[in-house]
N, C-alpha and C. Protein backbone atom coordinates (compact mmCIF):
# COMPACT_ATOMS: atom_id res chain seq x y z
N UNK A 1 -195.18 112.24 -122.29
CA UNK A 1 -194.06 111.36 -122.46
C UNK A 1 -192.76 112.04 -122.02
N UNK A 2 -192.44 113.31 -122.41
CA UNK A 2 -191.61 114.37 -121.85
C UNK A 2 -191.13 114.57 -120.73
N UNK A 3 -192.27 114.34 -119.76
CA UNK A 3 -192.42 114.69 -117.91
C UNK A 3 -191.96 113.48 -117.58
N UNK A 4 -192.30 111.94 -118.39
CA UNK A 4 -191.62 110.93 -117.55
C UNK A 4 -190.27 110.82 -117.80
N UNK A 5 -189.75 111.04 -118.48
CA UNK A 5 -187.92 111.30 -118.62
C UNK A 5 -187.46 112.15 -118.26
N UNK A 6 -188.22 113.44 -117.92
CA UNK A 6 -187.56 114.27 -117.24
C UNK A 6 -187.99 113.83 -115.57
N UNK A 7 -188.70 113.19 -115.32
CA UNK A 7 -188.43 113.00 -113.74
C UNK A 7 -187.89 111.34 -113.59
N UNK A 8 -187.71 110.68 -114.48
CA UNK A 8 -186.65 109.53 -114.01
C UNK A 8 -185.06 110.06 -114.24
N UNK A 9 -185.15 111.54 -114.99
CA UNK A 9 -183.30 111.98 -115.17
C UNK A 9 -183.89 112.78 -113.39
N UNK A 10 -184.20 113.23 -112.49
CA UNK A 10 -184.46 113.98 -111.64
C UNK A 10 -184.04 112.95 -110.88
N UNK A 11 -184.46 112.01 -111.17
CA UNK A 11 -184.43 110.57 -109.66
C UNK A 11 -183.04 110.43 -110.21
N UNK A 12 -182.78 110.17 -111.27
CA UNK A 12 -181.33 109.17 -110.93
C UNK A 12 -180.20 110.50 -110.40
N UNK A 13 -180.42 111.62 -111.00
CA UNK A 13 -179.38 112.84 -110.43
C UNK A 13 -179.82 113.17 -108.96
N UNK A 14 -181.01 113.12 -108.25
CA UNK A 14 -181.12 113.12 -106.58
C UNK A 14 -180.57 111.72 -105.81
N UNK A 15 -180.46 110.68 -107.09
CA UNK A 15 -180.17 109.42 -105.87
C UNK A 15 -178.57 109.54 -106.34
N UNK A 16 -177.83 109.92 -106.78
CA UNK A 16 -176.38 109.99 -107.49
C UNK A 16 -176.29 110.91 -105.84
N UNK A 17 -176.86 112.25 -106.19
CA UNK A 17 -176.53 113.50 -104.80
C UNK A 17 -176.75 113.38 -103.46
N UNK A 18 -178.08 112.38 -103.51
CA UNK A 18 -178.09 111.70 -102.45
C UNK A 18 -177.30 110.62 -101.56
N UNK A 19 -176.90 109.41 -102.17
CA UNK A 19 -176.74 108.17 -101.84
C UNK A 19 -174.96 108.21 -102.34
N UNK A 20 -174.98 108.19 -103.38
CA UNK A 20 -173.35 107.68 -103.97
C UNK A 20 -172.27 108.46 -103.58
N UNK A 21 -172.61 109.83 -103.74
CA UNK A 21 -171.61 110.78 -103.20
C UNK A 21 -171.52 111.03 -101.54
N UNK A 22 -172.34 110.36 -101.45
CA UNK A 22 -172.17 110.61 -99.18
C UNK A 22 -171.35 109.33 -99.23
N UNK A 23 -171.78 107.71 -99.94
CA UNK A 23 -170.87 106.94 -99.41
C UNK A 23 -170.00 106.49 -100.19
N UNK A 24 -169.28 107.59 -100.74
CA UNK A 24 -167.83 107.98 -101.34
C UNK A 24 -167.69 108.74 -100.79
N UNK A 25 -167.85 109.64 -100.17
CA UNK A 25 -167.25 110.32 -99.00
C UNK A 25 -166.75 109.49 -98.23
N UNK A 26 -167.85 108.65 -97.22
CA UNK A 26 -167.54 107.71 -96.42
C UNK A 26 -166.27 107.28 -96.49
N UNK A 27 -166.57 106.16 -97.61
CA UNK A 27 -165.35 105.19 -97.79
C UNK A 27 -163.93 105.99 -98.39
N UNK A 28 -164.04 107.22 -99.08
CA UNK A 28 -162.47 107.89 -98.80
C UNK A 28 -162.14 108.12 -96.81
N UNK A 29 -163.09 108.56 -95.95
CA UNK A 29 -162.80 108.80 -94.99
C UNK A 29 -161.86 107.71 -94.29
N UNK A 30 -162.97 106.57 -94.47
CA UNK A 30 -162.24 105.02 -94.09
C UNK A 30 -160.74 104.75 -94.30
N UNK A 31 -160.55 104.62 -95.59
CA UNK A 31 -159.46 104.67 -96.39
C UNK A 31 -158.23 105.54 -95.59
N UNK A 32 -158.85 106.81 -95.78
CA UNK A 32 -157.74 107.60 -95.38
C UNK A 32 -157.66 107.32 -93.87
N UNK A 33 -158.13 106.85 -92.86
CA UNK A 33 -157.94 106.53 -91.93
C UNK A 33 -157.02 105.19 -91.36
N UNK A 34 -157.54 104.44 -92.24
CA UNK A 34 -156.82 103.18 -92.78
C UNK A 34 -155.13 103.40 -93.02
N UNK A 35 -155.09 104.04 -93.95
CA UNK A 35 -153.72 104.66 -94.08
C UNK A 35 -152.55 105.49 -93.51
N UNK A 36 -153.68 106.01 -92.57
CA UNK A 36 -152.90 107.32 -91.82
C UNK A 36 -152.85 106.62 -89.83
N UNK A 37 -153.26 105.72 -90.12
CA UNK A 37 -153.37 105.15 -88.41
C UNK A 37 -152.08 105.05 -87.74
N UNK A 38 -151.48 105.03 -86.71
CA UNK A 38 -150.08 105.18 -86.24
C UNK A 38 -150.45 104.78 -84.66
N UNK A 39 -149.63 104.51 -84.27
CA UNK A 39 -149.25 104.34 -82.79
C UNK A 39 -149.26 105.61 -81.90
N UNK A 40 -150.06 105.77 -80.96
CA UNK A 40 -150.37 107.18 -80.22
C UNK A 40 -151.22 107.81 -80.42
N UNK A 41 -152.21 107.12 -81.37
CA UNK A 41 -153.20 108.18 -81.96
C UNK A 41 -154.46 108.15 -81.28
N UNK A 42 -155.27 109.01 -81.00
CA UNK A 42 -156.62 108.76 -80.14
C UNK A 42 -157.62 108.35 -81.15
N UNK A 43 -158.32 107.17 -80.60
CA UNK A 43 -159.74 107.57 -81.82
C UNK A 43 -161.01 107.17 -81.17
N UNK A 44 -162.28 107.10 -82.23
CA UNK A 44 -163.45 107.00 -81.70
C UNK A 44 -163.92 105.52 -82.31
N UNK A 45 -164.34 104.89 -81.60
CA UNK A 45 -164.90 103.16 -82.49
C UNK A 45 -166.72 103.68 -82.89
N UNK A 46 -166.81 102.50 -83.61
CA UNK A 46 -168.09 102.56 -84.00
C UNK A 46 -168.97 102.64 -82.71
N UNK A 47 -169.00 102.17 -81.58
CA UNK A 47 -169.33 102.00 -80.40
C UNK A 47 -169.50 102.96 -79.34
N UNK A 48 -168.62 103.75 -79.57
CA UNK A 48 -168.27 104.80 -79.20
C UNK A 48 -167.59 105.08 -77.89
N UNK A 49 -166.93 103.78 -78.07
CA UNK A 49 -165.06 103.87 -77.29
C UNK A 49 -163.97 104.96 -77.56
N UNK A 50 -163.71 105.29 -76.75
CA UNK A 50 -162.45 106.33 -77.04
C UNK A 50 -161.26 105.72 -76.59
N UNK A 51 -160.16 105.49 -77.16
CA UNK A 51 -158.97 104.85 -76.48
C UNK A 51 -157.97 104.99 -77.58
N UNK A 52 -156.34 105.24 -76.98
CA UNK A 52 -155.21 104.95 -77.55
C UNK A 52 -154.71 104.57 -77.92
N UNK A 53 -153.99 104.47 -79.27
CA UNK A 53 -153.58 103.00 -79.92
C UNK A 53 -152.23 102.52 -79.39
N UNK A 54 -151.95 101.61 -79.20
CA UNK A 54 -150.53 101.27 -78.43
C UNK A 54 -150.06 99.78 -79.36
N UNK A 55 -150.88 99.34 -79.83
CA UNK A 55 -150.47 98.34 -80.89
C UNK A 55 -150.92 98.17 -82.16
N UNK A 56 -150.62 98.12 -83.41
CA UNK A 56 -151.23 97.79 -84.48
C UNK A 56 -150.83 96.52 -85.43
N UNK A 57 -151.67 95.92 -85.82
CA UNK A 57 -151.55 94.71 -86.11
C UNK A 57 -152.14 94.44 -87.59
N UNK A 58 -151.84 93.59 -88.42
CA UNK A 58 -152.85 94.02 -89.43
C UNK A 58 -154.34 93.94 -89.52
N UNK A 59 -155.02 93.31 -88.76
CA UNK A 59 -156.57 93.16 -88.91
C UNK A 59 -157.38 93.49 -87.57
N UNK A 60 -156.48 93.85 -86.60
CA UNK A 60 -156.77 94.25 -85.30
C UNK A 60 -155.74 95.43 -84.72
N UNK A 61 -156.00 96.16 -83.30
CA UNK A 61 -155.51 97.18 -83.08
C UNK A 61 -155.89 97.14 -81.40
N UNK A 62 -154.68 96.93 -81.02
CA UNK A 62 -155.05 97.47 -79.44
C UNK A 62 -155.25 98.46 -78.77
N UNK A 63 -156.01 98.77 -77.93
CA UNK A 63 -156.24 100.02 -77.67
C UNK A 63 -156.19 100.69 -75.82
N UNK A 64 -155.69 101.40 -75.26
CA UNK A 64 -156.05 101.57 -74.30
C UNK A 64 -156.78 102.81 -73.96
N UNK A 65 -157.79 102.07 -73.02
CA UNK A 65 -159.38 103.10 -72.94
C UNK A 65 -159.15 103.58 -71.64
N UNK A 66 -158.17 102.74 -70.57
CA UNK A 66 -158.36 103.51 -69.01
C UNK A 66 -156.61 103.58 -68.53
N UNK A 67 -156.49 103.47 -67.63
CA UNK A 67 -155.15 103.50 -66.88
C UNK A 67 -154.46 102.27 -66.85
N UNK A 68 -155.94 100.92 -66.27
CA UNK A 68 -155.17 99.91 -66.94
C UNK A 68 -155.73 98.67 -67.54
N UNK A 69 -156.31 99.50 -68.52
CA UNK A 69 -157.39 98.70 -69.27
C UNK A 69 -157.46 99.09 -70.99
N UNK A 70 -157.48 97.71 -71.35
CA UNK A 70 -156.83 97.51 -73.09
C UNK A 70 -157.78 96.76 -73.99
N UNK A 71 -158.24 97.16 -74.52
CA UNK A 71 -159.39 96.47 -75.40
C UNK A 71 -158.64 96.11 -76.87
N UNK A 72 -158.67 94.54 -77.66
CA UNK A 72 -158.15 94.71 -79.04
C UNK A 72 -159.48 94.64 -79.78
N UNK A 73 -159.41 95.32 -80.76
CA UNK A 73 -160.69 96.01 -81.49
C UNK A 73 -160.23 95.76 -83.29
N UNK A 74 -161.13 95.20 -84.08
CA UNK A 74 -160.85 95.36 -85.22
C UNK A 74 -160.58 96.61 -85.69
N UNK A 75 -159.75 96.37 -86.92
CA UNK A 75 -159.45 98.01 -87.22
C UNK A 75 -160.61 98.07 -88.40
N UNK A 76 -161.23 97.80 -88.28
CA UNK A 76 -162.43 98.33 -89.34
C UNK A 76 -163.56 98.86 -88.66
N UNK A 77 -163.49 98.46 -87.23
CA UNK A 77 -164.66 99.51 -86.21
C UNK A 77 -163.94 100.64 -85.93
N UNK A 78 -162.73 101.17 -86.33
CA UNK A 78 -162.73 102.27 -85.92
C UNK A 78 -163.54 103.31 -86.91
N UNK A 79 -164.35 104.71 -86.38
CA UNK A 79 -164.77 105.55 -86.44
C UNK A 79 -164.22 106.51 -86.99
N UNK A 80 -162.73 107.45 -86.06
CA UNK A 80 -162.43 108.24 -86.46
C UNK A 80 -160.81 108.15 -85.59
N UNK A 81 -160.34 109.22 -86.13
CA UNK A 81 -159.15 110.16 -85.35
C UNK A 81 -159.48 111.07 -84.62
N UNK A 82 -159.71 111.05 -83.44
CA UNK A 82 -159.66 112.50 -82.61
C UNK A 82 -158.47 113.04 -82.19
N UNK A 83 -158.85 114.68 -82.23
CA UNK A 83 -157.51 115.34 -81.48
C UNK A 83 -157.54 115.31 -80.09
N UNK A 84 -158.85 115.57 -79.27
CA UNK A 84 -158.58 115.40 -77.76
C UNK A 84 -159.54 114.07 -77.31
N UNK A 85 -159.12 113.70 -75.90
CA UNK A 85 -160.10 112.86 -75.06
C UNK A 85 -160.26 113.82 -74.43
């Protein structure tokens, strides 16, 4: 009776270390990205577009990917902040 409570406390502390704390990581990453977004900034989309932000809008974000080419992209596909292209 012992061994089964000690391995359902094992499961719920590997799925806590596993699962909850990676996507709370995640979603602070989001967040803070969310917050910190600015005009000029390079980033990466879920897609894995790289392009410049040149407009921000509240639920969308324009972006330019070439010399003269502009994609508007939700701001919830973005990925990340990069420092270089």
């Amino acid at each position: 009776m012992k061994t089964e409570y000690i391995l359902i406390i094992i499961a719920v502390v590997l799925y806590y270390f596993l699962v909850y704390k990676e996507e709370r990581k995640l979603k602070e990453k989001k967040d803070y990205i969310k917050k910190n977004l600015s005009l000029q900034d390079r980033i990466k989309t879920k897609s894995g577009i790289y392009g410049k932000v040149v407009e921000l809008n509240q639920y969308t974000a324009l972006i330019k990917t070439g010399k003269d080419s502009f994609i508007e992209i939700d701001r919830n596909s973005i990925e990340d902040i990069v420092e270089d292209l």
